[in-house]
N, C-alpha and C. Protein backbone atom coordinates (compact mmCIF):
# COMPACT_ATOMS: atom_id res chain seq x y z
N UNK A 1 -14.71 11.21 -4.88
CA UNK A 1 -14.74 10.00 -4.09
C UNK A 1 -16.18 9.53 -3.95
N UNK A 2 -16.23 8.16 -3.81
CA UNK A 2 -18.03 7.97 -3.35
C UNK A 2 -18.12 7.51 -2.07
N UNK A 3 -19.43 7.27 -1.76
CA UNK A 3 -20.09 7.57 -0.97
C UNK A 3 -19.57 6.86 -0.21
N UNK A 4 -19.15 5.43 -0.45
CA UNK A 4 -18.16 4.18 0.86
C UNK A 4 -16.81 4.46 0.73
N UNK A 5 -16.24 5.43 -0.37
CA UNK A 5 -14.69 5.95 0.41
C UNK A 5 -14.69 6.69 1.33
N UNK A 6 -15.63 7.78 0.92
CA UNK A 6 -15.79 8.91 2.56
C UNK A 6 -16.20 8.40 3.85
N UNK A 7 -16.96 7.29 3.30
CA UNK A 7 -17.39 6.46 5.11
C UNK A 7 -16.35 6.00 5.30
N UNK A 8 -15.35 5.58 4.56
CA UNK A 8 -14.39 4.32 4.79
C UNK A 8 -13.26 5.40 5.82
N UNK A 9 -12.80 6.58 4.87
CA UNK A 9 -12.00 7.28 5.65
C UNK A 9 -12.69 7.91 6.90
N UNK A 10 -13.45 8.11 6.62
CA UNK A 10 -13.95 9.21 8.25
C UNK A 10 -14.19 8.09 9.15
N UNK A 11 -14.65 6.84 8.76
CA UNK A 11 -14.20 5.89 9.96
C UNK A 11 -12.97 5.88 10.09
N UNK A 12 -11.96 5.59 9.45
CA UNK A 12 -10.85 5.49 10.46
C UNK A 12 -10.68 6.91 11.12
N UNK A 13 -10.60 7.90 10.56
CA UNK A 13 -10.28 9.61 11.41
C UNK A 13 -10.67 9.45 12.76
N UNK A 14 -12.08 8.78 12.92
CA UNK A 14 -13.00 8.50 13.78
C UNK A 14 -12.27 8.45 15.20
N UNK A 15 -12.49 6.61 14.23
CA UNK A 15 -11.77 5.55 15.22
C UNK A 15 -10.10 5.42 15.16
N UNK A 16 -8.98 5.76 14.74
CA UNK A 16 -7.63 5.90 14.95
C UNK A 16 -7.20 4.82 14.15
N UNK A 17 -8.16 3.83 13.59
CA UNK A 17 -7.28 2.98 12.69
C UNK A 17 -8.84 2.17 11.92
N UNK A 18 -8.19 1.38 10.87
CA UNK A 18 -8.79 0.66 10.44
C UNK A 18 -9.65 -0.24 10.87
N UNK A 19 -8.66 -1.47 11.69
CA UNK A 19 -9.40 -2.71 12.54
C UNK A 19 -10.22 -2.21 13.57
N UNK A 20 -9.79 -1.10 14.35
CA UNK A 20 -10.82 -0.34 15.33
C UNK A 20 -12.19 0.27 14.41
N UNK A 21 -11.90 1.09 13.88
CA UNK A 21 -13.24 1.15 13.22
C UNK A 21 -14.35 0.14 12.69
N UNK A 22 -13.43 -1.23 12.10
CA UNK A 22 -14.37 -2.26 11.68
C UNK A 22 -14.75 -2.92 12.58
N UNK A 23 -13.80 -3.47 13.94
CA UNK A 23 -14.47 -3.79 14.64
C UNK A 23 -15.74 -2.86 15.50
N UNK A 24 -15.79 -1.65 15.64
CA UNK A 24 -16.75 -0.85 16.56
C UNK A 24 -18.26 -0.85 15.50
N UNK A 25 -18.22 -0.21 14.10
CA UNK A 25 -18.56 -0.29 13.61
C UNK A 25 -19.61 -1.50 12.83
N UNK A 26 -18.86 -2.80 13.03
CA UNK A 26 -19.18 -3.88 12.74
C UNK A 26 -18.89 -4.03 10.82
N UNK A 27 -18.24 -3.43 10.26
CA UNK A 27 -18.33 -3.22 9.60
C UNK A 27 -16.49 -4.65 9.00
N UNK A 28 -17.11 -4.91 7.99
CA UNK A 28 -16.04 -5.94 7.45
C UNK A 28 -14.57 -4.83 6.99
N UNK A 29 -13.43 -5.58 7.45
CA UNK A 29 -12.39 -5.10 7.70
C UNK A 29 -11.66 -4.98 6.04
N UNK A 30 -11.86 -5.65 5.55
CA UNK A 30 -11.41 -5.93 4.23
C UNK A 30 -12.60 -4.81 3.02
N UNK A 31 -13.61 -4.70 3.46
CA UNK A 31 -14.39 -3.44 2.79
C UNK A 31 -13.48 -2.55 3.04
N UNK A 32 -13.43 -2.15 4.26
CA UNK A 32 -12.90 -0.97 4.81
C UNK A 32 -11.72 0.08 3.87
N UNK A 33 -10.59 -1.48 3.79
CA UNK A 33 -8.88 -1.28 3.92
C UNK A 33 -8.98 -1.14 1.78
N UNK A 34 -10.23 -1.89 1.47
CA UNK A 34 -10.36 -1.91 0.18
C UNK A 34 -11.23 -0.19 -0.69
N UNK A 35 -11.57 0.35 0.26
CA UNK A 35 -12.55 1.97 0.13
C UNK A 35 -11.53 2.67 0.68
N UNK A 36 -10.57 2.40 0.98
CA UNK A 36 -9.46 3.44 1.54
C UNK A 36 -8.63 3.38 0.55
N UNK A 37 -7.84 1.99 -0.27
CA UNK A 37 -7.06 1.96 -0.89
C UNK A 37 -7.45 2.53 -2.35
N UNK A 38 -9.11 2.69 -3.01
CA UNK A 38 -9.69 3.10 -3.57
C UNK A 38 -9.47 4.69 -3.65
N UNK A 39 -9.46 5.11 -2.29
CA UNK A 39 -9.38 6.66 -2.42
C UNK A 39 -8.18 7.20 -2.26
N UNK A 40 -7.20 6.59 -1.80
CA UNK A 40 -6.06 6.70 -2.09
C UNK A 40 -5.48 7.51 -3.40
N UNK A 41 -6.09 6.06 -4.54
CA UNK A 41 -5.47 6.21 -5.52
C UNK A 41 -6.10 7.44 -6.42
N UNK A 42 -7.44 7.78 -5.85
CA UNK A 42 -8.56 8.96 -6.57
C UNK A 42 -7.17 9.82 -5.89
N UNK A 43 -7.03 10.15 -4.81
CA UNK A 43 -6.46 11.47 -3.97
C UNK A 43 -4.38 11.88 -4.55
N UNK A 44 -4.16 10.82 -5.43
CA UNK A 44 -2.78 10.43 -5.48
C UNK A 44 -1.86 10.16 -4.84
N UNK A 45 -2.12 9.62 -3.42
CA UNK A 45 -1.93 9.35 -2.45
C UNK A 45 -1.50 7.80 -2.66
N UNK A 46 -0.16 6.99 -2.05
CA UNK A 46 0.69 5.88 -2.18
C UNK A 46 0.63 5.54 -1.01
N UNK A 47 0.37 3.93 -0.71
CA UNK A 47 1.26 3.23 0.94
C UNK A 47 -0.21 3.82 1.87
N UNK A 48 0.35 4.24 2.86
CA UNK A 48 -0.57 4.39 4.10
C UNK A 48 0.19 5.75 4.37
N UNK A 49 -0.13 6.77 3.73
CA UNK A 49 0.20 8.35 3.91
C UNK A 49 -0.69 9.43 4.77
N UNK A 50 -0.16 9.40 6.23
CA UNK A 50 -0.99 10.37 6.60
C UNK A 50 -1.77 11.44 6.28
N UNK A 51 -1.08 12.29 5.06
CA UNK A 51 -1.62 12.98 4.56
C UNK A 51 -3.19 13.06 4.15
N UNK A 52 -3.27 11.84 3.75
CA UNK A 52 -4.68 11.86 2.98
C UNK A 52 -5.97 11.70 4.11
N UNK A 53 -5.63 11.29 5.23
CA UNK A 53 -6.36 11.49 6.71
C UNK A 53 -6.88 13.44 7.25
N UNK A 54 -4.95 13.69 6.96
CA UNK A 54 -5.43 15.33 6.94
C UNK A 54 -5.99 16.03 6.07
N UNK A 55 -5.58 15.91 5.28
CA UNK A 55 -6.58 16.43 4.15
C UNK A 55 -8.02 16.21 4.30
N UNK A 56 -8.46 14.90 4.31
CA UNK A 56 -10.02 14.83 4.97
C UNK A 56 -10.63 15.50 5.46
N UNK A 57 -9.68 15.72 6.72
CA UNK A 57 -10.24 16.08 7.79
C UNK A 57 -10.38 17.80 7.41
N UNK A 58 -9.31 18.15 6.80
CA UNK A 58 -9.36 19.74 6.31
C UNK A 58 -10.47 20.18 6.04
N UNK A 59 -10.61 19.35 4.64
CA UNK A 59 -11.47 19.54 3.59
C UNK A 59 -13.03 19.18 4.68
N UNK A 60 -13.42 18.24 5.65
CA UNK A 60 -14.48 18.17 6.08
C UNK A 60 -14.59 19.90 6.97
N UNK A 61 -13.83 20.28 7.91
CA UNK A 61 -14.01 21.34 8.44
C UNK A 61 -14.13 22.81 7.66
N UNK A 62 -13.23 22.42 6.75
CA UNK A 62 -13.53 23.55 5.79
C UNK A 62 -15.25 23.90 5.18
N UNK A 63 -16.10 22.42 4.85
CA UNK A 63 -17.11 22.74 4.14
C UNK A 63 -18.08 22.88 5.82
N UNK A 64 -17.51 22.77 7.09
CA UNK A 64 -18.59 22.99 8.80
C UNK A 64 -18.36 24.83 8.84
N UNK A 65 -17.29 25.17 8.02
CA UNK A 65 -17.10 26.70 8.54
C UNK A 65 -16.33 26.45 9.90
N UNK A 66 -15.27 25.44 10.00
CA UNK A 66 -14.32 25.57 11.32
C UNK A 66 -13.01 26.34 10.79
N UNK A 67 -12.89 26.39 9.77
CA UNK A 67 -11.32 26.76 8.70
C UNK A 67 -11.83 28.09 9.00
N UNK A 68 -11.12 29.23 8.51
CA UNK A 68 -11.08 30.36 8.35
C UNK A 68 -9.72 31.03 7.64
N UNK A 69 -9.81 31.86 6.12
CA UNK A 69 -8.34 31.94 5.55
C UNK A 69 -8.17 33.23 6.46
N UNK A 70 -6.84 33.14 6.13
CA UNK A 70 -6.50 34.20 7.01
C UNK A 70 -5.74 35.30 6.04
């Protein structure tokens, strides 16, 4: 993924949605929804699938050392 899909998603994780993030952010709403739909399609991910939010978020804690296998 590059560098404005990972901003794009960890803003929304952030902020709970899209328009919230662009608006707090200031950041144009249509960048946003367009770096998400981008990584989507990198992740094989269809529609607006939660999944690809969790996964993020996995994969970010995993590389902080919050994960632990068990």
């Amino acid at each position: 993924m590059t560098k404005c899909q990972c901003y794009a998603v960890r803003l929304v994780c952030k902020h709970g949605g899209s328009k919230r993030a662009a608006y707090t952010e200031g950041v144009e709403l249509r960048a946003i929804e367009h770096h998400l739909m981008k990584a989507r399609q990198q992740m094989g991910m269809f529609g607006n699938d939660i999944r690809m939010y969790l996964l993020w978020d996995r994969w970010t804690r995993k590389d902080e050392g919050e994960l632990y296998d068990e």
